[in-house]
N, C-alpha and C. Protein backbone atom coordinates (compact mmCIF):
# COMPACT_ATOMS: atom_id res chain seq x y z
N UNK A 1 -3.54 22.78 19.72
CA UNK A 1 -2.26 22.76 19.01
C UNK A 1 -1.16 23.08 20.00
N UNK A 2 -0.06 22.01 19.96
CA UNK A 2 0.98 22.17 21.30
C UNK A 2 1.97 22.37 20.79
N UNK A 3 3.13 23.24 20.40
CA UNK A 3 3.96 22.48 19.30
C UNK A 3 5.39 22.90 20.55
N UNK A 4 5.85 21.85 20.81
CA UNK A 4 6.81 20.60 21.61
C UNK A 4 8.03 21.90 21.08
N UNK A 5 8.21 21.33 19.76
CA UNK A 5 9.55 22.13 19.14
C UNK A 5 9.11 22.70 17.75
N UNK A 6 9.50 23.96 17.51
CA UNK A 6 9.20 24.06 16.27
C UNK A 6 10.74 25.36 16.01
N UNK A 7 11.07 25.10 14.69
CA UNK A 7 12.16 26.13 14.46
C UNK A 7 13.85 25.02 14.93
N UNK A 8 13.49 23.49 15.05
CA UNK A 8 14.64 23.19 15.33
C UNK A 8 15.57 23.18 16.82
N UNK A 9 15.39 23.35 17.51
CA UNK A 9 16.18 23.39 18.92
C UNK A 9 16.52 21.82 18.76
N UNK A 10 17.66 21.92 19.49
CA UNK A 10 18.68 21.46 20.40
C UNK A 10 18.43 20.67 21.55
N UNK A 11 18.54 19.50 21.57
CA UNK A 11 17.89 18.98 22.90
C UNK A 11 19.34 18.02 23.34
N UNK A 12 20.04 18.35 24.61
CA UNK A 12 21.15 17.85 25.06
C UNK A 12 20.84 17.09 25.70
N UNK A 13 20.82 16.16 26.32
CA UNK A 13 19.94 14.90 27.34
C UNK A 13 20.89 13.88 27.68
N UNK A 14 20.02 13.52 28.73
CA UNK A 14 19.99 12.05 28.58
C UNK A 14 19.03 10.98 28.88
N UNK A 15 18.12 11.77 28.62
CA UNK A 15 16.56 10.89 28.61
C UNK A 15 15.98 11.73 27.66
N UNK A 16 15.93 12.63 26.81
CA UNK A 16 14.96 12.56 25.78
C UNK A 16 14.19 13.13 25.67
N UNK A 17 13.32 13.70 24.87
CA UNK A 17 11.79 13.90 24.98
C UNK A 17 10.49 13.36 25.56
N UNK A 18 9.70 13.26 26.82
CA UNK A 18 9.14 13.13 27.24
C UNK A 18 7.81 13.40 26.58
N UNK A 19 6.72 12.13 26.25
CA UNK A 19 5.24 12.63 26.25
C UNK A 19 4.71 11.77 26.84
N UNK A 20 3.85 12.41 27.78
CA UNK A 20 2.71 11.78 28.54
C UNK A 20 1.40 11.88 28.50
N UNK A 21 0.61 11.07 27.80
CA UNK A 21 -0.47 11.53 27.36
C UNK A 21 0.07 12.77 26.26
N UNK A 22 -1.49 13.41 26.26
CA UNK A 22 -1.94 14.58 25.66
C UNK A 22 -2.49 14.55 24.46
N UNK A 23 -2.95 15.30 23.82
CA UNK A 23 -3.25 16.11 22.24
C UNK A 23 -3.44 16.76 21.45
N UNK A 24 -2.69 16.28 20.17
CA UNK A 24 -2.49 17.31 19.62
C UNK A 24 -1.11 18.21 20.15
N UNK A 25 -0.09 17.23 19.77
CA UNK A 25 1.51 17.63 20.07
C UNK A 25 2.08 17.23 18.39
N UNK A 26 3.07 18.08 18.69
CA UNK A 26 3.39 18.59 17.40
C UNK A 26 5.26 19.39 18.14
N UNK A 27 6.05 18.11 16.99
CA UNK A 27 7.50 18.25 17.11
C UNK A 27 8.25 18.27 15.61
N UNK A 28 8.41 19.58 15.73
CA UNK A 28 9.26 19.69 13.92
C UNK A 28 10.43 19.84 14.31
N UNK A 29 11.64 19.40 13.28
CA UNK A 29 12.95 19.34 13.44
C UNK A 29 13.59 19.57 14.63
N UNK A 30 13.07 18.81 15.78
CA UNK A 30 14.47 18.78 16.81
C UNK A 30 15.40 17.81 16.47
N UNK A 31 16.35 17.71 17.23
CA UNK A 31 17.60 17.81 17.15
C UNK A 31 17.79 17.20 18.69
N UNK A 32 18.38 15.91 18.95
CA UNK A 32 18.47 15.48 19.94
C UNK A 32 19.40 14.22 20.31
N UNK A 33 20.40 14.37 21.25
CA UNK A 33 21.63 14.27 21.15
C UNK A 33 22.32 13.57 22.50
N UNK A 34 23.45 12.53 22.62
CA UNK A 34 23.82 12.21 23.83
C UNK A 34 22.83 11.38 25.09
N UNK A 35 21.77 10.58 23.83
CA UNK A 35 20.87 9.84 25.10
C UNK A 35 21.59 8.68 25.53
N UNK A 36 21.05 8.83 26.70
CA UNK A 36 21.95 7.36 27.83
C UNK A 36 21.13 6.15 27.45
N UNK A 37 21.32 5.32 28.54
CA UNK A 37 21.59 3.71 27.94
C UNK A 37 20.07 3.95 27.95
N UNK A 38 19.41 4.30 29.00
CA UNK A 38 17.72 3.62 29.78
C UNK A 38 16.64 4.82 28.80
N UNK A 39 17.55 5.95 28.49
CA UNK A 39 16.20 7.11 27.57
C UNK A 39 15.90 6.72 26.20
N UNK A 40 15.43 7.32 25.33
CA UNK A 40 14.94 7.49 24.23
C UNK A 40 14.93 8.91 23.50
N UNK A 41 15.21 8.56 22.38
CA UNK A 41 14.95 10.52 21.86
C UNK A 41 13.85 10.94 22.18
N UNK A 42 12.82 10.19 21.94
CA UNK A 42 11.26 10.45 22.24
C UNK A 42 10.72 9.11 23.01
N UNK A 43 10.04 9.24 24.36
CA UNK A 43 9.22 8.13 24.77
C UNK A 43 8.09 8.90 24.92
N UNK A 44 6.70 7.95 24.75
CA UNK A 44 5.77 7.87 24.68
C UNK A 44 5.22 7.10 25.83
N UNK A 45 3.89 7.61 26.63
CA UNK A 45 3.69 7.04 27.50
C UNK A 45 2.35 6.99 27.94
N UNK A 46 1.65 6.63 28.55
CA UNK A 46 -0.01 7.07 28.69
C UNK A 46 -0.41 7.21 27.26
N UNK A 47 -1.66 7.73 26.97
CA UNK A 47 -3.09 7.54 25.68
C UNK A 47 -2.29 9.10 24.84
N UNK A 48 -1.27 9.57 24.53
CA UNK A 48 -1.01 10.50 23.63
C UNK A 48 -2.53 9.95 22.26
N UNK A 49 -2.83 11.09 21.65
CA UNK A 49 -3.59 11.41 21.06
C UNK A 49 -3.34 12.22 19.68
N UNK A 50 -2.72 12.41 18.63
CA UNK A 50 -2.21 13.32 17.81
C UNK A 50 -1.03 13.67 18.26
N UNK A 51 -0.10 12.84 17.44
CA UNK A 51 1.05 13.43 18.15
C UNK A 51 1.79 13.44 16.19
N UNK A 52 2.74 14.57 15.88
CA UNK A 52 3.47 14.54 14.86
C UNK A 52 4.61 14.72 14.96
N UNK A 53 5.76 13.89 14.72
CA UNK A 53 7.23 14.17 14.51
C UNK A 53 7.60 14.15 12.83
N UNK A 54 7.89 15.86 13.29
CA UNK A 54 8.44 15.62 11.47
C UNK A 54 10.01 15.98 11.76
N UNK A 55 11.31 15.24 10.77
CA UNK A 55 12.81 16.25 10.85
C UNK A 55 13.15 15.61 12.26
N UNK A 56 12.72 14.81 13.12
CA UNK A 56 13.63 15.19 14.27
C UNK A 56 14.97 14.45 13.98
N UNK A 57 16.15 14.40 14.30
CA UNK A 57 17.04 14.03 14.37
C UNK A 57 17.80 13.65 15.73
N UNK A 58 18.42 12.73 15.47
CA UNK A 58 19.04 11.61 16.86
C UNK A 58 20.41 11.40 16.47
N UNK A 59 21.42 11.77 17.30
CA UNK A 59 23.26 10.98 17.39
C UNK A 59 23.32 10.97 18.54
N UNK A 60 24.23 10.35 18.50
CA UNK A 60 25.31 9.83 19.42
C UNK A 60 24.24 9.46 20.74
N UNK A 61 23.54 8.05 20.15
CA UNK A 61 22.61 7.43 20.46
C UNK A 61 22.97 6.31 21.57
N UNK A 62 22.85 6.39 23.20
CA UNK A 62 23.03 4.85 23.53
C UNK A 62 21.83 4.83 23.79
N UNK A 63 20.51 5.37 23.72
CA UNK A 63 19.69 4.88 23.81
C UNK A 63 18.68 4.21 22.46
N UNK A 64 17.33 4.15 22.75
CA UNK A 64 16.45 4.00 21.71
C UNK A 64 16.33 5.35 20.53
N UNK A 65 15.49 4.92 20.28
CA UNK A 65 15.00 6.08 18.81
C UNK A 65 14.03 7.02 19.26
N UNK A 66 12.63 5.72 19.00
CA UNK A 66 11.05 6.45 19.31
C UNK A 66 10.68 4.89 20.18
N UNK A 67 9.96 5.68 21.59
CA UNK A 67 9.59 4.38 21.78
C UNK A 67 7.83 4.67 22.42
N UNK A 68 7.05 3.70 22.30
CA UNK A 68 5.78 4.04 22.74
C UNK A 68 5.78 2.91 23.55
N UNK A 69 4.92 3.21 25.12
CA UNK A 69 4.77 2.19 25.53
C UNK A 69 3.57 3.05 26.69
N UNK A 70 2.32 2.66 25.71
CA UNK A 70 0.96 2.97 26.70
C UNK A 70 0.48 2.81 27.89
N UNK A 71 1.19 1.53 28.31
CA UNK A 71 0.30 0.36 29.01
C UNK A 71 -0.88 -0.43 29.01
N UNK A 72 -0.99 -1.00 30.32
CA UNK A 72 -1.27 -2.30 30.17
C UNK A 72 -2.97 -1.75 29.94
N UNK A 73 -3.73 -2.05 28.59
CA UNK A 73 -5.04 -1.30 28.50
C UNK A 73 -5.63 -0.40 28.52
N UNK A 74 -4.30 0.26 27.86
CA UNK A 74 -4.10 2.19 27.62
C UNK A 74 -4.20 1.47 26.10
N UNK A 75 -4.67 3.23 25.50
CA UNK A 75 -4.50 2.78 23.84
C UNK A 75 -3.93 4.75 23.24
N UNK A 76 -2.85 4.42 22.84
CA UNK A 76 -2.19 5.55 21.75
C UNK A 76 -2.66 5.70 20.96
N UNK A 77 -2.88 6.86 20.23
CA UNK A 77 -3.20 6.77 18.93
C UNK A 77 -2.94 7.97 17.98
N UNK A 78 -3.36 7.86 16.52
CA UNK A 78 -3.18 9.10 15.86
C UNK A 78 -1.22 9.89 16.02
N UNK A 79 -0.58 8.59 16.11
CA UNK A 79 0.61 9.01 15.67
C UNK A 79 1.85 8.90 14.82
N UNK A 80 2.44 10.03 14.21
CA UNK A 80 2.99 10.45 13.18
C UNK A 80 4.36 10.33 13.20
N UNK A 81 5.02 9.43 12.80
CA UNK A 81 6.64 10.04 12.98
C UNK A 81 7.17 10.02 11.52
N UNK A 82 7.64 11.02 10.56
CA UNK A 82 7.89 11.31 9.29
C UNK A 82 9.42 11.96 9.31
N UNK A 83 10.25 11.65 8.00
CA UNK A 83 11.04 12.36 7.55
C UNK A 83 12.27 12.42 8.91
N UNK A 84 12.50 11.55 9.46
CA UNK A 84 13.19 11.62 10.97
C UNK A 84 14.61 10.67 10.63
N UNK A 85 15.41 11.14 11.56
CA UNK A 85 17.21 10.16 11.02
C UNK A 85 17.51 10.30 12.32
N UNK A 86 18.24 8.64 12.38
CA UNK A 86 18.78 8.08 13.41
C UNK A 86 20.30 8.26 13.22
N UNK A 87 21.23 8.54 13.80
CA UNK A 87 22.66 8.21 13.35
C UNK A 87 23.41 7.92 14.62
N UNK A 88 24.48 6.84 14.46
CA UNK A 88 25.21 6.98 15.64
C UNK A 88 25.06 6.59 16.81
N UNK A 89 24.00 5.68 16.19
CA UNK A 89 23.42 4.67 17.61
C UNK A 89 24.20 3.70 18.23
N UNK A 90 24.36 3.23 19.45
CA UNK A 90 24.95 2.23 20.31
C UNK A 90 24.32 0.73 19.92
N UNK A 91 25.35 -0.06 20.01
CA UNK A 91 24.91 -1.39 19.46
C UNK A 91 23.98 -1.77 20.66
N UNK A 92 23.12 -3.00 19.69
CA UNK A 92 22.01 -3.42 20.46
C UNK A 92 20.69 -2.84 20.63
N UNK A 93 20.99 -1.58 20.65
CA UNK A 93 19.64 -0.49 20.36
C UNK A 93 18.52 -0.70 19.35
N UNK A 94 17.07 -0.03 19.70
CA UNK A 94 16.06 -0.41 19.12
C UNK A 94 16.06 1.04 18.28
N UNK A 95 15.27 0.79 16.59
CA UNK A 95 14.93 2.31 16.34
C UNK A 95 13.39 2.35 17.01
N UNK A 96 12.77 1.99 16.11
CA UNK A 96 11.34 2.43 17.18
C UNK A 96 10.68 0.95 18.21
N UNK A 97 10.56 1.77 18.92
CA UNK A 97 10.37 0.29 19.96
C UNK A 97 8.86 0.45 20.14
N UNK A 98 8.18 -0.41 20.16
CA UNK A 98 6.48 -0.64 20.64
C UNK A 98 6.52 -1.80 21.84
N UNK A 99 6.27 -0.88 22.99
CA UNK A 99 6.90 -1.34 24.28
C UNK A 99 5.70 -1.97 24.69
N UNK A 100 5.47 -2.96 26.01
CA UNK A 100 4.70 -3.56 26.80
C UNK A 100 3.44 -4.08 26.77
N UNK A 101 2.00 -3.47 27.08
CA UNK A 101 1.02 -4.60 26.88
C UNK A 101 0.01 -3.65 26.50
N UNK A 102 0.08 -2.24 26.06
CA UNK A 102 -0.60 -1.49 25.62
C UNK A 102 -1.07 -1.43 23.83
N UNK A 103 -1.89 -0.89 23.29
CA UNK A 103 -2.42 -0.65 22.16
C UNK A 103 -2.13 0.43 21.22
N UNK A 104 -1.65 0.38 19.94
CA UNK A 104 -1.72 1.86 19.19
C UNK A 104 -2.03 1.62 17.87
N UNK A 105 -3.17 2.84 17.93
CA UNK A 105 -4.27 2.44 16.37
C UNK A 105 -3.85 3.76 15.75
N UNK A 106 -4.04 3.87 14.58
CA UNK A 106 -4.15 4.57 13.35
C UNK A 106 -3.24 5.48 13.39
N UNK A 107 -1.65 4.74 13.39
CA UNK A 107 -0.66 5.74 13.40
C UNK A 107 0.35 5.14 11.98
N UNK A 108 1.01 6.12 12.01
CA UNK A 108 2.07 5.79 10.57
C UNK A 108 3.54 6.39 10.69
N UNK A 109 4.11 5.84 10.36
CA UNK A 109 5.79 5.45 10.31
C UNK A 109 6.66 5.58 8.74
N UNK A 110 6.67 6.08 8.51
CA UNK A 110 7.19 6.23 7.26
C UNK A 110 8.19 7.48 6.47
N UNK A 111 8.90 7.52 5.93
CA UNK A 111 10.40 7.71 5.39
C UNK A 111 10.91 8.57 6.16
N UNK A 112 11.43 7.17 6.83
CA UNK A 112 12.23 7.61 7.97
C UNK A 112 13.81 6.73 7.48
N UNK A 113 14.79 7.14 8.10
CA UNK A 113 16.32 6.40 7.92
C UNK A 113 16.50 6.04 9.62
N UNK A 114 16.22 4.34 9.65
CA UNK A 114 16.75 4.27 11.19
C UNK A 114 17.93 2.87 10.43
N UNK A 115 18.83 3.00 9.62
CA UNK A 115 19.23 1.89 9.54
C UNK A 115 20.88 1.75 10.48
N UNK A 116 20.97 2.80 11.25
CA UNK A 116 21.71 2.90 12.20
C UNK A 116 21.42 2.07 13.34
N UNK A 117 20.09 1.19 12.99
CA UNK A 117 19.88 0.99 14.76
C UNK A 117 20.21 -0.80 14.66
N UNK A 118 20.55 -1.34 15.61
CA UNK A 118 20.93 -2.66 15.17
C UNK A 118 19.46 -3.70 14.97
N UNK A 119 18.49 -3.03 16.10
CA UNK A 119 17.09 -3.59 15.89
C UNK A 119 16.38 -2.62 15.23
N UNK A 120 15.92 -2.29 13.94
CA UNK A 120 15.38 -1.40 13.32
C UNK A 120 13.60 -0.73 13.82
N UNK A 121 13.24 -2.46 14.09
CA UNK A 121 11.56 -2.16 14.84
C UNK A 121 11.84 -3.76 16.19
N UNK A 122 10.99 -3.11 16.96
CA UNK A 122 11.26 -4.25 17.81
C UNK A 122 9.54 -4.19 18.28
N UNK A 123 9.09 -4.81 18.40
CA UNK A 123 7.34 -4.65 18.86
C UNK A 123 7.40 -6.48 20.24
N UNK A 124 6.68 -5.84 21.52
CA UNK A 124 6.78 -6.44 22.41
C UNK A 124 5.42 -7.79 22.23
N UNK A 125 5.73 -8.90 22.61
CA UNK A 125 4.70 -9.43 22.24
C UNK A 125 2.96 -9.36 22.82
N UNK A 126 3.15 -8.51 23.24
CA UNK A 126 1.38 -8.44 24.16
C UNK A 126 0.97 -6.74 23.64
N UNK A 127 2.09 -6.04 22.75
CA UNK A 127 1.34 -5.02 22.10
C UNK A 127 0.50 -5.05 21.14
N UNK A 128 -0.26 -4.47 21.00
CA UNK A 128 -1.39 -4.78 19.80
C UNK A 128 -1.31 -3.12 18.89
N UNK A 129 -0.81 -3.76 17.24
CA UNK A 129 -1.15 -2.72 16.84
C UNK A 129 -2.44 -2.80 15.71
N UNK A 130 -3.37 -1.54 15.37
CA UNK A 130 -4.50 -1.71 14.83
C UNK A 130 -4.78 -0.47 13.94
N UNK A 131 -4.70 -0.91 12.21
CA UNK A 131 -4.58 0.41 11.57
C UNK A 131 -3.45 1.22 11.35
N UNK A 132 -2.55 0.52 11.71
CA UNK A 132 -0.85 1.23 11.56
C UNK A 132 -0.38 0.87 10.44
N UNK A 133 0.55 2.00 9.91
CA UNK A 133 1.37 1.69 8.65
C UNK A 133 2.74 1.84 8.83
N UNK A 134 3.65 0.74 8.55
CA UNK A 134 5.39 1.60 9.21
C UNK A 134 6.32 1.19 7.39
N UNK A 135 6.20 2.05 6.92
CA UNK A 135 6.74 1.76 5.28
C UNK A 135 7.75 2.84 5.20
N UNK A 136 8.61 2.34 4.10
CA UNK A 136 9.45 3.33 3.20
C UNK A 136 10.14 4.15 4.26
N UNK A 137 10.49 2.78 5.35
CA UNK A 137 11.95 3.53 6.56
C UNK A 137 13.07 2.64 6.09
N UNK A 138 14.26 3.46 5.42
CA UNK A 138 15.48 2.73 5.41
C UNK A 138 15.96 2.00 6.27
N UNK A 139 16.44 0.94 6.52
CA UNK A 139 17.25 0.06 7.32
C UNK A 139 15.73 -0.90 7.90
N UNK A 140 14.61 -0.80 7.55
CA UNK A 140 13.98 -1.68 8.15
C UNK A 140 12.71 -2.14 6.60
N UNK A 141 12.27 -1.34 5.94
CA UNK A 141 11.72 -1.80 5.11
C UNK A 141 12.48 -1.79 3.67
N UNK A 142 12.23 -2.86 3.13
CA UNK A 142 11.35 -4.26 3.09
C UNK A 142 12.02 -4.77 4.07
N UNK A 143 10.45 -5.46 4.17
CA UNK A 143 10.83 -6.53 5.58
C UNK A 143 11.33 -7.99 4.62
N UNK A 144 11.84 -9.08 4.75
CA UNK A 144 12.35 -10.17 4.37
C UNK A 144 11.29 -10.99 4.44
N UNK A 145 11.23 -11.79 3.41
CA UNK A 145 10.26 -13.22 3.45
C UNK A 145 10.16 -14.12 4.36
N UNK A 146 8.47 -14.57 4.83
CA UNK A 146 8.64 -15.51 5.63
C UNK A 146 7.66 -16.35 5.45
N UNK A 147 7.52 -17.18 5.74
CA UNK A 147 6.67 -18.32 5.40
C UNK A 147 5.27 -18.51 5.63
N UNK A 148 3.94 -18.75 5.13
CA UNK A 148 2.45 -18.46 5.58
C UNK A 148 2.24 -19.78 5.35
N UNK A 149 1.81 -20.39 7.05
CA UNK A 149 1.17 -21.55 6.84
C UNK A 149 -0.62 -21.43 6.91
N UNK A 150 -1.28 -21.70 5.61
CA UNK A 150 -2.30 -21.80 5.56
C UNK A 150 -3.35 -22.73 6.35
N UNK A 151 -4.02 -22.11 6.70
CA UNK A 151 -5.36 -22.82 7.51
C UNK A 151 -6.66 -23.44 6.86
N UNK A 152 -7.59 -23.86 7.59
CA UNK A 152 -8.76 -24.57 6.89
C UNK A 152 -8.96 -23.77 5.79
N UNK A 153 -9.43 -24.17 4.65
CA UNK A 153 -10.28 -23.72 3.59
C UNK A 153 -11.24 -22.88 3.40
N UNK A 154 -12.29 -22.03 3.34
CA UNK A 154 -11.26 -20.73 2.73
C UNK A 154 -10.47 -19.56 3.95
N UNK A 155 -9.46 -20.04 3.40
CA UNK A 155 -8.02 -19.54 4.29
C UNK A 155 -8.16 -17.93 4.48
N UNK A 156 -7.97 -17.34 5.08
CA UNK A 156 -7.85 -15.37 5.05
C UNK A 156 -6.50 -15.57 5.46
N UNK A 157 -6.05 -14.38 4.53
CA UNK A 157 -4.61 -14.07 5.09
C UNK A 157 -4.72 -12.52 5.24
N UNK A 158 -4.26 -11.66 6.56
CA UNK A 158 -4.16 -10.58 6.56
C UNK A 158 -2.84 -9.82 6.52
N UNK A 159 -2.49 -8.85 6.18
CA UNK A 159 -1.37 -8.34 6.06
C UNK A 159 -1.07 -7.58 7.73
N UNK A 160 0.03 -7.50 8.31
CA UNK A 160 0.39 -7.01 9.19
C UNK A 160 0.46 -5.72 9.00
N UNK A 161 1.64 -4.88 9.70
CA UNK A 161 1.53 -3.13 9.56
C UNK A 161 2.39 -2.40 8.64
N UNK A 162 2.61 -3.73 7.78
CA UNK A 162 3.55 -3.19 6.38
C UNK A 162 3.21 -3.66 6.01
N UNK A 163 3.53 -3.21 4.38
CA UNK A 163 3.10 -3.44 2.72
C UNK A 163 3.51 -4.85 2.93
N UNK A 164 2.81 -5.86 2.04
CA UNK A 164 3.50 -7.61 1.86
C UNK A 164 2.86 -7.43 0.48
N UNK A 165 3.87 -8.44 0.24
CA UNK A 165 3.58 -8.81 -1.14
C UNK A 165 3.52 -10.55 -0.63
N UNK A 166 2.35 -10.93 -1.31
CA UNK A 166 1.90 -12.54 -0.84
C UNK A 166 1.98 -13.18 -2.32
N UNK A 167 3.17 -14.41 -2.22
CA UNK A 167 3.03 -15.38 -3.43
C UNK A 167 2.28 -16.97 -2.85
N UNK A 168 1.22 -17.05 -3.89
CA UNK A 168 0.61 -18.43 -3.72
C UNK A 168 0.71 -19.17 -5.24
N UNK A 169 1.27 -20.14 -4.43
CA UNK A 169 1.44 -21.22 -5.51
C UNK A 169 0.97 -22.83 -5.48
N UNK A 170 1.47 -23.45 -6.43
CA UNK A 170 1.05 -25.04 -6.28
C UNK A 170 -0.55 -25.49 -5.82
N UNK A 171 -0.57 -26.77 -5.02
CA UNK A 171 -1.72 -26.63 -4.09
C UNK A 171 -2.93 -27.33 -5.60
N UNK A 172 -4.08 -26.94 -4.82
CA UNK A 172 -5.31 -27.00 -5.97
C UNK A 172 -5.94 -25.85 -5.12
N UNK A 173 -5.92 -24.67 -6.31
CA UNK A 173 -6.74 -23.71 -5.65
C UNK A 173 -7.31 -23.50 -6.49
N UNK A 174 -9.02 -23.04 -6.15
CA UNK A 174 -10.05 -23.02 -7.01
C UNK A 174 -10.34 -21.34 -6.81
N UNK A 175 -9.73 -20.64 -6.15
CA UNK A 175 -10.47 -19.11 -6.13
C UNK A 175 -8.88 -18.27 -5.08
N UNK A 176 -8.55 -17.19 -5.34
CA UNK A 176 -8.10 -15.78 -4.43
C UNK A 176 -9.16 -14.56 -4.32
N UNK A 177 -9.48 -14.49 -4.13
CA UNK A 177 -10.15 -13.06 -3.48
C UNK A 177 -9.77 -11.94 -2.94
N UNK A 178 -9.61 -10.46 -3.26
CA UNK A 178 -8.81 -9.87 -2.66
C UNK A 178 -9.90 -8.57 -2.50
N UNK A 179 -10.27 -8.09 -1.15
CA UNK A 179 -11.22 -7.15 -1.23
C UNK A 179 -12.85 -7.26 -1.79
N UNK A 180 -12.88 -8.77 -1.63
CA UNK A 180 -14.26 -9.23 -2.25
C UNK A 180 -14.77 -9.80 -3.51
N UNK A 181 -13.67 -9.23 -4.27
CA UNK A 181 -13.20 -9.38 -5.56
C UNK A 181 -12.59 -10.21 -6.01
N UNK A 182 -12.88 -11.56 -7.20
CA UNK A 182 -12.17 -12.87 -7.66
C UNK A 182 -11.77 -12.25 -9.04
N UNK A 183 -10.20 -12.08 -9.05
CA UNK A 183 -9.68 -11.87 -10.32
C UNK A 183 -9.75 -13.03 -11.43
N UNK A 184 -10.06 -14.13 -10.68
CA UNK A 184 -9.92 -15.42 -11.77
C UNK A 184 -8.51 -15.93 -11.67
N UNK A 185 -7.48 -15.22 -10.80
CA UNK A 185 -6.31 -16.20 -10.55
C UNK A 185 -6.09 -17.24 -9.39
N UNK A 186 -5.21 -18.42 -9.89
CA UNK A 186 -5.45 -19.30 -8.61
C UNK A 186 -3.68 -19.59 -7.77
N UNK A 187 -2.65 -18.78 -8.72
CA UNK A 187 -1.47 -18.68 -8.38
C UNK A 187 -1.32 -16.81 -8.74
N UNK A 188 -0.47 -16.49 -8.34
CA UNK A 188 0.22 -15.09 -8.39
C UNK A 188 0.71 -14.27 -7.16
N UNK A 189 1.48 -13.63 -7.35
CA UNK A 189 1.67 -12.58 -6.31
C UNK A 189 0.79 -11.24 -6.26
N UNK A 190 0.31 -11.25 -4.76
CA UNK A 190 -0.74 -10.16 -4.52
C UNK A 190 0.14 -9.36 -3.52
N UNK A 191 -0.13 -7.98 -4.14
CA UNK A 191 0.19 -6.83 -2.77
C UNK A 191 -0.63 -6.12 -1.97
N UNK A 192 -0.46 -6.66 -0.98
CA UNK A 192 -1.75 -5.63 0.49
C UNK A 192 -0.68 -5.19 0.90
N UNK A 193 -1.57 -3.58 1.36
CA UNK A 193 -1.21 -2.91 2.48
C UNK A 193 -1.69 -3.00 3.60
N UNK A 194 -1.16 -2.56 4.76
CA UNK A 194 -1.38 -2.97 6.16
C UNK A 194 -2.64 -3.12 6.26
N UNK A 195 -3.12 -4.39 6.90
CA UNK A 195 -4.53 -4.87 7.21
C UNK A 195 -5.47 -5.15 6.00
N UNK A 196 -4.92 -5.23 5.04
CA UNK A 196 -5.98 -5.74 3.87
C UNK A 196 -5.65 -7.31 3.68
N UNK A 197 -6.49 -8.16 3.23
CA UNK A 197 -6.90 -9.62 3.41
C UNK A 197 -6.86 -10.02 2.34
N UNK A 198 -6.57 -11.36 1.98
CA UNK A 198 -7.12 -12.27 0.75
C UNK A 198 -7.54 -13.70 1.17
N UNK A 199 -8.39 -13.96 0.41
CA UNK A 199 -8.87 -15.26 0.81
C UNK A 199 -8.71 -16.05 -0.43
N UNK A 200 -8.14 -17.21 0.09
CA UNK A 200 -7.55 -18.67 -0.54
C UNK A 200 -8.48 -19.66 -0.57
N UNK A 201 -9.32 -20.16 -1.39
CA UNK A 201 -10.10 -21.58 -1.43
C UNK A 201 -9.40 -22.56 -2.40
N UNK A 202 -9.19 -23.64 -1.62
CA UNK A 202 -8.05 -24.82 -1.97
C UNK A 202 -8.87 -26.12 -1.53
N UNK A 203 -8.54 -27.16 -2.48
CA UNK A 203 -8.66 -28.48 -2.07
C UNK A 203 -6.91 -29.11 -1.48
N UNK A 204 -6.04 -28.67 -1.94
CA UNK A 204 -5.00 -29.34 -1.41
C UNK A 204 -4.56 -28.16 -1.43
N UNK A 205 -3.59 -27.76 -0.24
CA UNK A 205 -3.40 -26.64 0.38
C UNK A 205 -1.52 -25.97 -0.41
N UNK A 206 -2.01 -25.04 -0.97
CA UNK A 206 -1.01 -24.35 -1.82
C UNK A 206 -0.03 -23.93 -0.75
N UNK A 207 1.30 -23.58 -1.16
CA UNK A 207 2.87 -22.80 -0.82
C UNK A 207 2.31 -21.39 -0.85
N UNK A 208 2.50 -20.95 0.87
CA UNK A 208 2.42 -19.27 0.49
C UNK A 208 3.61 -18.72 1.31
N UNK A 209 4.24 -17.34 0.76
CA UNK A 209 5.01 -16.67 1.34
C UNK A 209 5.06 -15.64 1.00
């Protein structure tokens, strides 16, 4: 048990909170203030392991929010960022950034307020996330509709690292499946949470979004 901040302090900067590696870190209500263009309130770096941010707070932001960036075949994991507010961020800025070519499994993101940031989530394309949940953060969830082009027959669709709600329509579909399970519908809207699947069997390939 490491605990980073606890009781609230004050962090004047201009780079941020630093973690490198470790586990089992633990940051309650800081307070962190005046980051420059290149820091972050919090970066993440190397295989951190249990890490919890609860309360922290961020102004007068030119930098990022939260950013993780493992590397290249490093893997993060087991991390927490809860109950945290962005304010006063510099345009262009990311709230949580998932940086470079590294991995992070079984972490969660949720009611948080980053709608200060102009990019709310920004995720790099060679990061892989696995088992993550990022829900119920103002300014970024709900995410907006987008279009699912279905594949061969029977189709799987998986949900990414937020809640979706999946509408299938039209088409000739003879079966949905959700968790193994055939409700007997062949149109409706289904809701998964991060990483749960449904499978589509169609002769002529239905509208999904």
């Amino acid at each position: 048990f490491n605990p980073i901040s606890d009781g609230g302090p004050t962090f004047l900067t201009t780079r941020g909170i630093l973690i490198r590696g470790g586990q089992d870190i633990n940051i309650y209500g800081a307070q962190v203030f005046q980051i420059a263009a290149a820091g972050s309130a919090v970066y993440m770096i190397g295989e951190p392991d249990g890490v919890l941010i609860d309360g922290l707070r961020a102004r007068a932001m030119d930098g990022h929010f939260v950013a993780i960036e493992p590397g290249a075949g490093k893997v993060a994991k087991n991390i927490n960022v809860t109950n945290s507010l962005l304010k006063n961020q510099a345009a262009n800025k990311i709230g949580f950034y998932f940086a470079g070519d590294g991995t992070l499994q079984d972490s969660r993101f949720f009611d948080n307020e980053i709608s200060a940031a102009t990019y709310p989530l920004s995720k790099d394309a060679g990061f892989t996330m696995t088992r993550c949940y990022v829900g119920r953060n103002h300014g970024y969830n709900p995410v907006g509709a987008s279009v699912i082009t279905p594949g061969a027959s029977p189709y799987t669709y998986t949900a990414g690292f937020v809640p979706e709600t999946v509408y299938v329509s039209g088409g000739t579909v003879s079966s949905i499946t959700k968790g193994g399970l055939n409700f007997g519908l062949t149109s409706s809207p289904f809701n998964l949470e991060p990483g749960e699947s449904i499978v589509v069997t169609y002769t002529v390939v239905p509208t999904m979004h």
